[in-house]
PDB file of N, CA and C in Angstrom:
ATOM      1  N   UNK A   1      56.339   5.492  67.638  1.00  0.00           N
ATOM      2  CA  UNK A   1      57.201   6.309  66.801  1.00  0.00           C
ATOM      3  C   UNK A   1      56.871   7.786  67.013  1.00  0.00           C
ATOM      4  N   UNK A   2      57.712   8.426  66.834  1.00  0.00           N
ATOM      5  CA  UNK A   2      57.511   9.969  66.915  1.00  0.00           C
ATOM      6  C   UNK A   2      57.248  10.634  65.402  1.00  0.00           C
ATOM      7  N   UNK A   3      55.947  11.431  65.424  1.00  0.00           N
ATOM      8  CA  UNK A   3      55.316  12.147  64.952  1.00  0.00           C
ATOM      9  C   UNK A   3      55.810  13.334  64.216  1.00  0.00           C
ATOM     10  N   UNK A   4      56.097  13.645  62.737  1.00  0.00           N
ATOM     11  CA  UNK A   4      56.523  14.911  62.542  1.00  0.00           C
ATOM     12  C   UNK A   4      55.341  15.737  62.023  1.00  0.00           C
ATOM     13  N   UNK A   5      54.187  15.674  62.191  1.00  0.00           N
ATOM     14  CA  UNK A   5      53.556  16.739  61.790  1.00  0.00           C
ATOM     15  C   UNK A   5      52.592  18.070  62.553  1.00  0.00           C
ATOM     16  N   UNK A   6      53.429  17.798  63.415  1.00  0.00           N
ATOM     17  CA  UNK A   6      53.002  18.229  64.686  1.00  0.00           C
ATOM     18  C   UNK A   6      53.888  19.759  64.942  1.00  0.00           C
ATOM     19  N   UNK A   7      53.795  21.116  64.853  1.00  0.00           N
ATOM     20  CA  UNK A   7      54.803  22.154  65.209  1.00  0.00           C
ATOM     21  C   UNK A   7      55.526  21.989  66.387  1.00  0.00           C
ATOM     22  N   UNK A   8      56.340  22.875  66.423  1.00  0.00           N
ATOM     23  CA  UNK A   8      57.378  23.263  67.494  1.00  0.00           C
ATOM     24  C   UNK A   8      56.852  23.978  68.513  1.00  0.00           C
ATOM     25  N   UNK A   9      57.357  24.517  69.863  1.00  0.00           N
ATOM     26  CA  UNK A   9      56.263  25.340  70.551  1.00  0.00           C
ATOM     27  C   UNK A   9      56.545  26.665  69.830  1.00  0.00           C
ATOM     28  N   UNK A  10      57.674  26.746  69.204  1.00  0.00           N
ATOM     29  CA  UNK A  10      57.990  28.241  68.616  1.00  0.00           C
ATOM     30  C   UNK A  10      56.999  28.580  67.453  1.00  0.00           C
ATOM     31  N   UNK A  11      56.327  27.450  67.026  1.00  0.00           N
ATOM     32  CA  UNK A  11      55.595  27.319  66.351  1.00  0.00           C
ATOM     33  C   UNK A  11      55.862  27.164  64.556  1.00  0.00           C
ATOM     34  N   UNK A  12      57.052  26.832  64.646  1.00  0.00           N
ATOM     35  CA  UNK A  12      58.293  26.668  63.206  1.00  0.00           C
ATOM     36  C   UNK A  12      57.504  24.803  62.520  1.00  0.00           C
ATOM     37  N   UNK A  13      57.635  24.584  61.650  1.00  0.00           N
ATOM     38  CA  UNK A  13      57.344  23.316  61.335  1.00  0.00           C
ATOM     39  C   UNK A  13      58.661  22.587  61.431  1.00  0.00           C
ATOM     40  N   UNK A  14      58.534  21.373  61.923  1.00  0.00           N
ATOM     41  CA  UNK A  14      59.840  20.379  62.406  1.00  0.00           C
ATOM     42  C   UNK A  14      59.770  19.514  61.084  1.00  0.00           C
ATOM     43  N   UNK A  15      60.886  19.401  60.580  1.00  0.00           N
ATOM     44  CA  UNK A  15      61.314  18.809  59.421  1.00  0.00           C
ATOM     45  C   UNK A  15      60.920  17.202  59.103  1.00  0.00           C
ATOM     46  N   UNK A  16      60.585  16.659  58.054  1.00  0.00           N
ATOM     47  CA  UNK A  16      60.045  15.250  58.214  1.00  0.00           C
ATOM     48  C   UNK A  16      60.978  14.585  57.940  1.00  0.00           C
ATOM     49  N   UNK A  17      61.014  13.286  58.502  1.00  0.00           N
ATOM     50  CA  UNK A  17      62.164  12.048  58.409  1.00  0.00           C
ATOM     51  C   UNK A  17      61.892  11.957  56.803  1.00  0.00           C
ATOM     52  N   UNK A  18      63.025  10.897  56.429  1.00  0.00           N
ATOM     53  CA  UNK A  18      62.912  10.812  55.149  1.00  0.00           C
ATOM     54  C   UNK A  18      64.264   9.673  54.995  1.00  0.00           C
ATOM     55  N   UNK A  19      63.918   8.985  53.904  1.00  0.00           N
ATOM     56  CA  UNK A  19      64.670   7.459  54.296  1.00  0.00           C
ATOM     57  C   UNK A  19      66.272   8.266  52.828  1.00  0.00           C
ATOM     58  N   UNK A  20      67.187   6.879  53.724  1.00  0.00           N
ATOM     59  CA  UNK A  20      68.161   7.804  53.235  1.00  0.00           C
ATOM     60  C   UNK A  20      68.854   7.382  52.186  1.00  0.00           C
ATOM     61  N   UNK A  21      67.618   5.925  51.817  1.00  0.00           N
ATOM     62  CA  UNK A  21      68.157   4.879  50.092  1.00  0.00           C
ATOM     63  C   UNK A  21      67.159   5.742  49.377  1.00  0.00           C
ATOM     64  N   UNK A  22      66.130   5.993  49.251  1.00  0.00           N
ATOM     65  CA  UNK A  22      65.276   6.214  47.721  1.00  0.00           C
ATOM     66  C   UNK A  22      64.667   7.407  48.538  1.00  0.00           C
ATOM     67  N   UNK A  23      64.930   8.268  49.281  1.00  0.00           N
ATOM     68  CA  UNK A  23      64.127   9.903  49.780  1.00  0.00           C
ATOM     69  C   UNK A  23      62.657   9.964  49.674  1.00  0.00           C
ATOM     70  N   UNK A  24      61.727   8.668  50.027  1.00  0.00           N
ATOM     71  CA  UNK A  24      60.808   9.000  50.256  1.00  0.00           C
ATOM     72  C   UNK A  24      60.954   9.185  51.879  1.00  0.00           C
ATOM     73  N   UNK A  25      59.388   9.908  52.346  1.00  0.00           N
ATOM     74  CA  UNK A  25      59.466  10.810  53.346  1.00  0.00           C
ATOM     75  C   UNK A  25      58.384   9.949  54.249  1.00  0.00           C
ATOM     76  N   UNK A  26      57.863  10.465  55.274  1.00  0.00           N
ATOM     77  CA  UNK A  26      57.400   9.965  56.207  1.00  0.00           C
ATOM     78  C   UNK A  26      56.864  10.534  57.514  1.00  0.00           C
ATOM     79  N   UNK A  27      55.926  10.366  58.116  1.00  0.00           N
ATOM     80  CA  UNK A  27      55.733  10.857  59.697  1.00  0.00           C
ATOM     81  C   UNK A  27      56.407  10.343  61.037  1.00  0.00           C
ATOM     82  N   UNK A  28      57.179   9.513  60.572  1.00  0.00           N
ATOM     83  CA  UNK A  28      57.463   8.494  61.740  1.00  0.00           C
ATOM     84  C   UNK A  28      58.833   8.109  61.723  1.00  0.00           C
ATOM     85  N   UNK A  29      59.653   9.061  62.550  1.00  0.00           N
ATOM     86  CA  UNK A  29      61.097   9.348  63.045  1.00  0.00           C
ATOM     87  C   UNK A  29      61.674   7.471  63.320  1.00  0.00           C
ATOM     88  N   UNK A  30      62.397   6.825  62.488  1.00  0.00           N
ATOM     89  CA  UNK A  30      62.898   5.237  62.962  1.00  0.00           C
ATOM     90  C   UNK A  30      61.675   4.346  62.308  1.00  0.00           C
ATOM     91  N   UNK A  31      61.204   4.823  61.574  1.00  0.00           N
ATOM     92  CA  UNK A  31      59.755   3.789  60.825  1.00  0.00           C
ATOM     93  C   UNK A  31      60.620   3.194  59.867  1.00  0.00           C
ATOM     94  N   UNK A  32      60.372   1.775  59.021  1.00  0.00           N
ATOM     95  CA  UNK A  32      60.730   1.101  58.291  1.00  0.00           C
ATOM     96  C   UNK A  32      60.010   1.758  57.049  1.00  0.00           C
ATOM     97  N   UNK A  33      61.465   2.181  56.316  1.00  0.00           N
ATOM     98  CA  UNK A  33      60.658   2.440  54.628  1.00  0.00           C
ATOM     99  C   UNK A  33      59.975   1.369  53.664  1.00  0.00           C
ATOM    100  N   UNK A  34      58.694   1.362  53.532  1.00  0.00           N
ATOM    101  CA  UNK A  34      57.995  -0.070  52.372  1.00  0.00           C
ATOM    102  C   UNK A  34      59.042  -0.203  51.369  1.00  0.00           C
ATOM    103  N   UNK A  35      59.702   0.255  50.761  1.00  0.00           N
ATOM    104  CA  UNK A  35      60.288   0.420  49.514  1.00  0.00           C
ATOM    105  C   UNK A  35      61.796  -0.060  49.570  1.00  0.00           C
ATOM    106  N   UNK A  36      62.778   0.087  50.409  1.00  0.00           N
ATOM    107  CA  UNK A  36      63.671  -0.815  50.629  1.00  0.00           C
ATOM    108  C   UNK A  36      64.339  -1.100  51.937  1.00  0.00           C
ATOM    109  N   UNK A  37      63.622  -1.213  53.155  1.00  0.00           N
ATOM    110  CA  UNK A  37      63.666  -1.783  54.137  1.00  0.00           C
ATOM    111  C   UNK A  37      64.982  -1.192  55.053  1.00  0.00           C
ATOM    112  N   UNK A  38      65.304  -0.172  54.482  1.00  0.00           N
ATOM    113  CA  UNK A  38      65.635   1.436  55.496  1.00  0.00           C
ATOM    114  C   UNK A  38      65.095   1.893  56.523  1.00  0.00           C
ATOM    115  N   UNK A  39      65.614   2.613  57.426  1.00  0.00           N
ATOM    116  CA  UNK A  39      64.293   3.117  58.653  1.00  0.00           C
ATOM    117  C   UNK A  39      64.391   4.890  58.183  1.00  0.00           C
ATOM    118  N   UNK A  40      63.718   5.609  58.415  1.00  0.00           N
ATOM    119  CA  UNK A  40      63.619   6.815  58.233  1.00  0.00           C
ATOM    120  C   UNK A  40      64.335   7.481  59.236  1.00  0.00           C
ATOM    121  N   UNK A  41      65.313   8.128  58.647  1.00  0.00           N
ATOM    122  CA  UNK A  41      66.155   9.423  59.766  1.00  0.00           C
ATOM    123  C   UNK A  41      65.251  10.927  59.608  1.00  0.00           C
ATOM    124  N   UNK A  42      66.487  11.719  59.777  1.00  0.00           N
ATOM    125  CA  UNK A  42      66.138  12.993  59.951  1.00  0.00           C
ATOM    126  C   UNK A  42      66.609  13.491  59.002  1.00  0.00           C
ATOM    127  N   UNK A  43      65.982  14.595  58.112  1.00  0.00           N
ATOM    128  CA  UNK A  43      66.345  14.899  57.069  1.00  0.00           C
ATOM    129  C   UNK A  43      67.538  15.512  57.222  1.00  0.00           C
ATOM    130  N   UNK A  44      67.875  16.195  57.882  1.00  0.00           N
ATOM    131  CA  UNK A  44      68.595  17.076  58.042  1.00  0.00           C
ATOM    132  C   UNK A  44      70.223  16.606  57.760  1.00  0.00           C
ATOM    133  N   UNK A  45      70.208  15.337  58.182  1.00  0.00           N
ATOM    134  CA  UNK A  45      71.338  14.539  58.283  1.00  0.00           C
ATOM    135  C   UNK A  45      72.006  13.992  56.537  1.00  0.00           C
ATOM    136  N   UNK A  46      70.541  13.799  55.667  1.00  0.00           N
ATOM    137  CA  UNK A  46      70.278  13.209  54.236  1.00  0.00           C
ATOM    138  C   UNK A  46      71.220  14.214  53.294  1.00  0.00           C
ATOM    139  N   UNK A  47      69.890  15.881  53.874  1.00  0.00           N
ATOM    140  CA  UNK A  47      70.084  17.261  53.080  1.00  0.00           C
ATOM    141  C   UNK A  47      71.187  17.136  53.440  1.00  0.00           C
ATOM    142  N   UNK A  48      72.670  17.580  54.157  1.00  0.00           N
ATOM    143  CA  UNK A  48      73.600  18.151  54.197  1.00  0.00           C
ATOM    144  C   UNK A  48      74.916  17.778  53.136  1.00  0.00           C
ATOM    145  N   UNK A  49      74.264  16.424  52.975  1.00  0.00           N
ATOM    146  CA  UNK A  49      75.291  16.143  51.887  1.00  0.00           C
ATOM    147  C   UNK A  49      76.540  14.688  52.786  1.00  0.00           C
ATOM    148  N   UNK A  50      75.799  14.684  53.804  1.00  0.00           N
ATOM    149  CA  UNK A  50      76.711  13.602  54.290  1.00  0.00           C
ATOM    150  C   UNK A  50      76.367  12.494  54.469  1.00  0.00           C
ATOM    151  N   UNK A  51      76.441  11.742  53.526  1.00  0.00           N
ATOM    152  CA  UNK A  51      76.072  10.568  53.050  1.00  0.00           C
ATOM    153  C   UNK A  51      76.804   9.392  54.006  1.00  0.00           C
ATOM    154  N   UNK A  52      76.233   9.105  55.159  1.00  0.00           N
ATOM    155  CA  UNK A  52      77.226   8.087  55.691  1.00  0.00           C
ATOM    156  C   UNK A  52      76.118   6.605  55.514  1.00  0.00           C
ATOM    157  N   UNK A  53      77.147   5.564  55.301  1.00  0.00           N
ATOM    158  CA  UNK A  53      75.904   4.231  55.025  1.00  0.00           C
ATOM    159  C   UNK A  53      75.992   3.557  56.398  1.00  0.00           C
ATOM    160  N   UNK A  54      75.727   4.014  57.451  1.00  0.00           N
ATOM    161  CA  UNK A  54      75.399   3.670  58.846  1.00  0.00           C
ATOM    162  C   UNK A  54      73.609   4.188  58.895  1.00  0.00           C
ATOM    163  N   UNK A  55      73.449   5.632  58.409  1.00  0.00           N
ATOM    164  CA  UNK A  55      71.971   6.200  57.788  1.00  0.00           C
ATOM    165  C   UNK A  55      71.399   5.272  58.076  1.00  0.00           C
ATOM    166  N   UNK A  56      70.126   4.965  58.824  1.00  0.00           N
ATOM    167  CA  UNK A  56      68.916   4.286  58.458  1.00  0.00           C
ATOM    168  C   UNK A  56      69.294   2.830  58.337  1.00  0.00           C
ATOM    169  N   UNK A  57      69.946   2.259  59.114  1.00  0.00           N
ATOM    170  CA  UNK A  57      70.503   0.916  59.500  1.00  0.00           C
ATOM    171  C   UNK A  57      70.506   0.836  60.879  1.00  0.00           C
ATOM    172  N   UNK A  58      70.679  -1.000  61.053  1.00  0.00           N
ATOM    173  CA  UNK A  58      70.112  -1.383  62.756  1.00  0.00           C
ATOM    174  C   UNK A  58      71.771  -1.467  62.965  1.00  0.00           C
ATOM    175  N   UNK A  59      72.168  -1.550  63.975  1.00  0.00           N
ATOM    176  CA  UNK A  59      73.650  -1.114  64.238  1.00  0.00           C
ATOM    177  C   UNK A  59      73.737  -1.806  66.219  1.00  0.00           C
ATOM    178  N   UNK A  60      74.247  -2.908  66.234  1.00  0.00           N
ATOM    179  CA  UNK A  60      74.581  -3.881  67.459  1.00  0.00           C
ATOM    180  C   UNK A  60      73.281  -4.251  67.768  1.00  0.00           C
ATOM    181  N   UNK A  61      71.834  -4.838  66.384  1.00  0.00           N
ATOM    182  CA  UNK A  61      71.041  -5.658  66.389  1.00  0.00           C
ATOM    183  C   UNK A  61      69.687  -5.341  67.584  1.00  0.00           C
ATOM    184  N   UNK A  62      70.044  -3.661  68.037  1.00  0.00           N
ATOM    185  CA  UNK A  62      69.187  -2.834  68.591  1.00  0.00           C
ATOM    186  C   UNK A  62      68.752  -1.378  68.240  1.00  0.00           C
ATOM    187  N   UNK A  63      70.015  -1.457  67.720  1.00  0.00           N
ATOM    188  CA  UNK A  63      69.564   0.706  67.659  1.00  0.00           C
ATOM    189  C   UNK A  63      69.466   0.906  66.005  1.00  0.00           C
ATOM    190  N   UNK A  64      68.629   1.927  65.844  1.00  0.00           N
ATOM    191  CA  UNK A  64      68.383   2.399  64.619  1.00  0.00           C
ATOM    192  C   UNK A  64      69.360   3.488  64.852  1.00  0.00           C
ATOM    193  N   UNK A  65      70.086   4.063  63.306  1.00  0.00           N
ATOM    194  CA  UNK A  65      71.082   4.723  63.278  1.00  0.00           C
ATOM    195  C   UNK A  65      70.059   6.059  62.719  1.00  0.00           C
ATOM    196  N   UNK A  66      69.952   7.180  63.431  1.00  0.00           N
ATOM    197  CA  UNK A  66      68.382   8.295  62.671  1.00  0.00           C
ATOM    198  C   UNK A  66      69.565   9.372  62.223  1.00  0.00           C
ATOM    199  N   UNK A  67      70.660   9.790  62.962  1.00  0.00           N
ATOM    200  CA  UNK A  67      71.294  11.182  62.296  1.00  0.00           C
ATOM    201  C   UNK A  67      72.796  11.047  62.707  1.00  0.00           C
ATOM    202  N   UNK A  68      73.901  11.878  61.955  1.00  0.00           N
ATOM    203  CA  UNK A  68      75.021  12.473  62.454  1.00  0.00           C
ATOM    204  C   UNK A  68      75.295  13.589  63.056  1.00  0.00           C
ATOM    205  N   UNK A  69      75.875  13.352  64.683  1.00  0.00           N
ATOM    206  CA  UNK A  69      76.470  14.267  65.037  1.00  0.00           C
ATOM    207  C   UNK A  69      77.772  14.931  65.003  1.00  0.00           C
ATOM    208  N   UNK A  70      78.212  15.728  64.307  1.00  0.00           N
ATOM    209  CA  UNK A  70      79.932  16.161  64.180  1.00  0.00           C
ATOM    210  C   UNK A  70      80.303  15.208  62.766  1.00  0.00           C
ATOM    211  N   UNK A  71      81.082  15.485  62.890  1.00  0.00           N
ATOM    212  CA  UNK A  71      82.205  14.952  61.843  1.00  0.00           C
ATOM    213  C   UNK A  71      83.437  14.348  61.916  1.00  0.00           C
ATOM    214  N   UNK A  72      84.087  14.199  61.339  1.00  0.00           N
ATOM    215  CA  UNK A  72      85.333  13.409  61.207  1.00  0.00           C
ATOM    216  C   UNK A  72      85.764  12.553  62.604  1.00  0.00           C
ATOM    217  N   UNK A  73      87.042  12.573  62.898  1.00  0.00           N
ATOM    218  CA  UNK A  73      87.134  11.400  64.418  1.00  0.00           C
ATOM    219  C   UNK A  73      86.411  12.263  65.232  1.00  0.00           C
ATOM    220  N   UNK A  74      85.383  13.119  65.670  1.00  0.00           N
ATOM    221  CA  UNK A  74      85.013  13.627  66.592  1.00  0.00           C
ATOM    222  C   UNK A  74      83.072  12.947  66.030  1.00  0.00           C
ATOM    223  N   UNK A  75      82.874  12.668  65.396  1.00  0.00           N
ATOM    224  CA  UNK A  75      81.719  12.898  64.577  1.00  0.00           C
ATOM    225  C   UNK A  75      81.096  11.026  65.493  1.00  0.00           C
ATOM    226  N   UNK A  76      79.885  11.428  65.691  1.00  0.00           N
ATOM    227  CA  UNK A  76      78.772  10.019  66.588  1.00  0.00           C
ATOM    228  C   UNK A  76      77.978   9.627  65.980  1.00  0.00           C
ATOM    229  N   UNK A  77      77.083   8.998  65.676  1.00  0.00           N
ATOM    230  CA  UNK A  77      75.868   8.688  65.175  1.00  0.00           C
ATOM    231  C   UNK A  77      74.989   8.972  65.814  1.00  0.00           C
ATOM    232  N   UNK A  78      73.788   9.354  65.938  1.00  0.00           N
ATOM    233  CA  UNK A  78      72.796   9.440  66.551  1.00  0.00           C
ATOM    234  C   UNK A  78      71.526   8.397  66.854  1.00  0.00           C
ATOM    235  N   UNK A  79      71.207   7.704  67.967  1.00  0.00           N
ATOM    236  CA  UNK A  79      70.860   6.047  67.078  1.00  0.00           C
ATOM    237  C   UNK A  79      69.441   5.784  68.493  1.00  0.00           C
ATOM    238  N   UNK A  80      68.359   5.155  68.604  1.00  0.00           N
ATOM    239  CA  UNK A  80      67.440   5.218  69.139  1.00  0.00           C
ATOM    240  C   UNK A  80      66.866   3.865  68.954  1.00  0.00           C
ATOM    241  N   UNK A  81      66.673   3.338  69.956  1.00  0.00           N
ATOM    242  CA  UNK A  81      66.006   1.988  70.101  1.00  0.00           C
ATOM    243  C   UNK A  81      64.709   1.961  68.955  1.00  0.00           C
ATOM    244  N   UNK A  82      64.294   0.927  68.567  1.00  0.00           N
ATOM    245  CA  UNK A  82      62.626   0.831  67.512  1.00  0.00           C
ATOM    246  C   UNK A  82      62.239   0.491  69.038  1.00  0.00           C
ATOM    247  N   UNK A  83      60.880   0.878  68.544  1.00  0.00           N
ATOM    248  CA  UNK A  83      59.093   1.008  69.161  1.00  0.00           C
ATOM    249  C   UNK A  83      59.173  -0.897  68.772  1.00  0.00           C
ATOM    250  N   UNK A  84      59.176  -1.941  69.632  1.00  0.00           N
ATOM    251  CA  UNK A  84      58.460  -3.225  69.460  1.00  0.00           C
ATOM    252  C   UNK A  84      57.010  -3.389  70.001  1.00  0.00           C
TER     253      UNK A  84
END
């Protein structure tokens, strides 16, 4: 899993995943939340206010769904194999 506590080279702090049923947070970008069996996205996707329920779900029984790209009919999911 990928690591958020680690800086940027710009040296900015990179935002922590954070699950997108109950907003607890996490180090580990696609980690399974203990609490209701969510995977952790990117906050960024949570904060904006766009609540899509694809968020932090397995999606064609391989990919974790971590963020949205775009919006409306132009708009993708952003989605990344789990670490087995």
């Amino acid at each position: 899993m990928l690591s958020y506590r680690q800086q940027s080279p710009l040296g900015l702090a990179t935002p922590m995943p954070i699950c997108p049923k109950c907003g607890q947070q996490s180090s580990e970008l696609g980690g399974k939340c203990p609490y209701d069996e969510y995977y952790f996205v990117e906050d960024d996707s949570v904060k904006a206010g766009r609540r899509d329920p694809m968020l932090g779900t397995i999606v064609a029984d391989k990919y974790i769904v971590i963020a949205l790209i775009n919006e409306g009919g132009m708009g993708l999911p952003r989605a990344r194999r789990p670490w087995t």
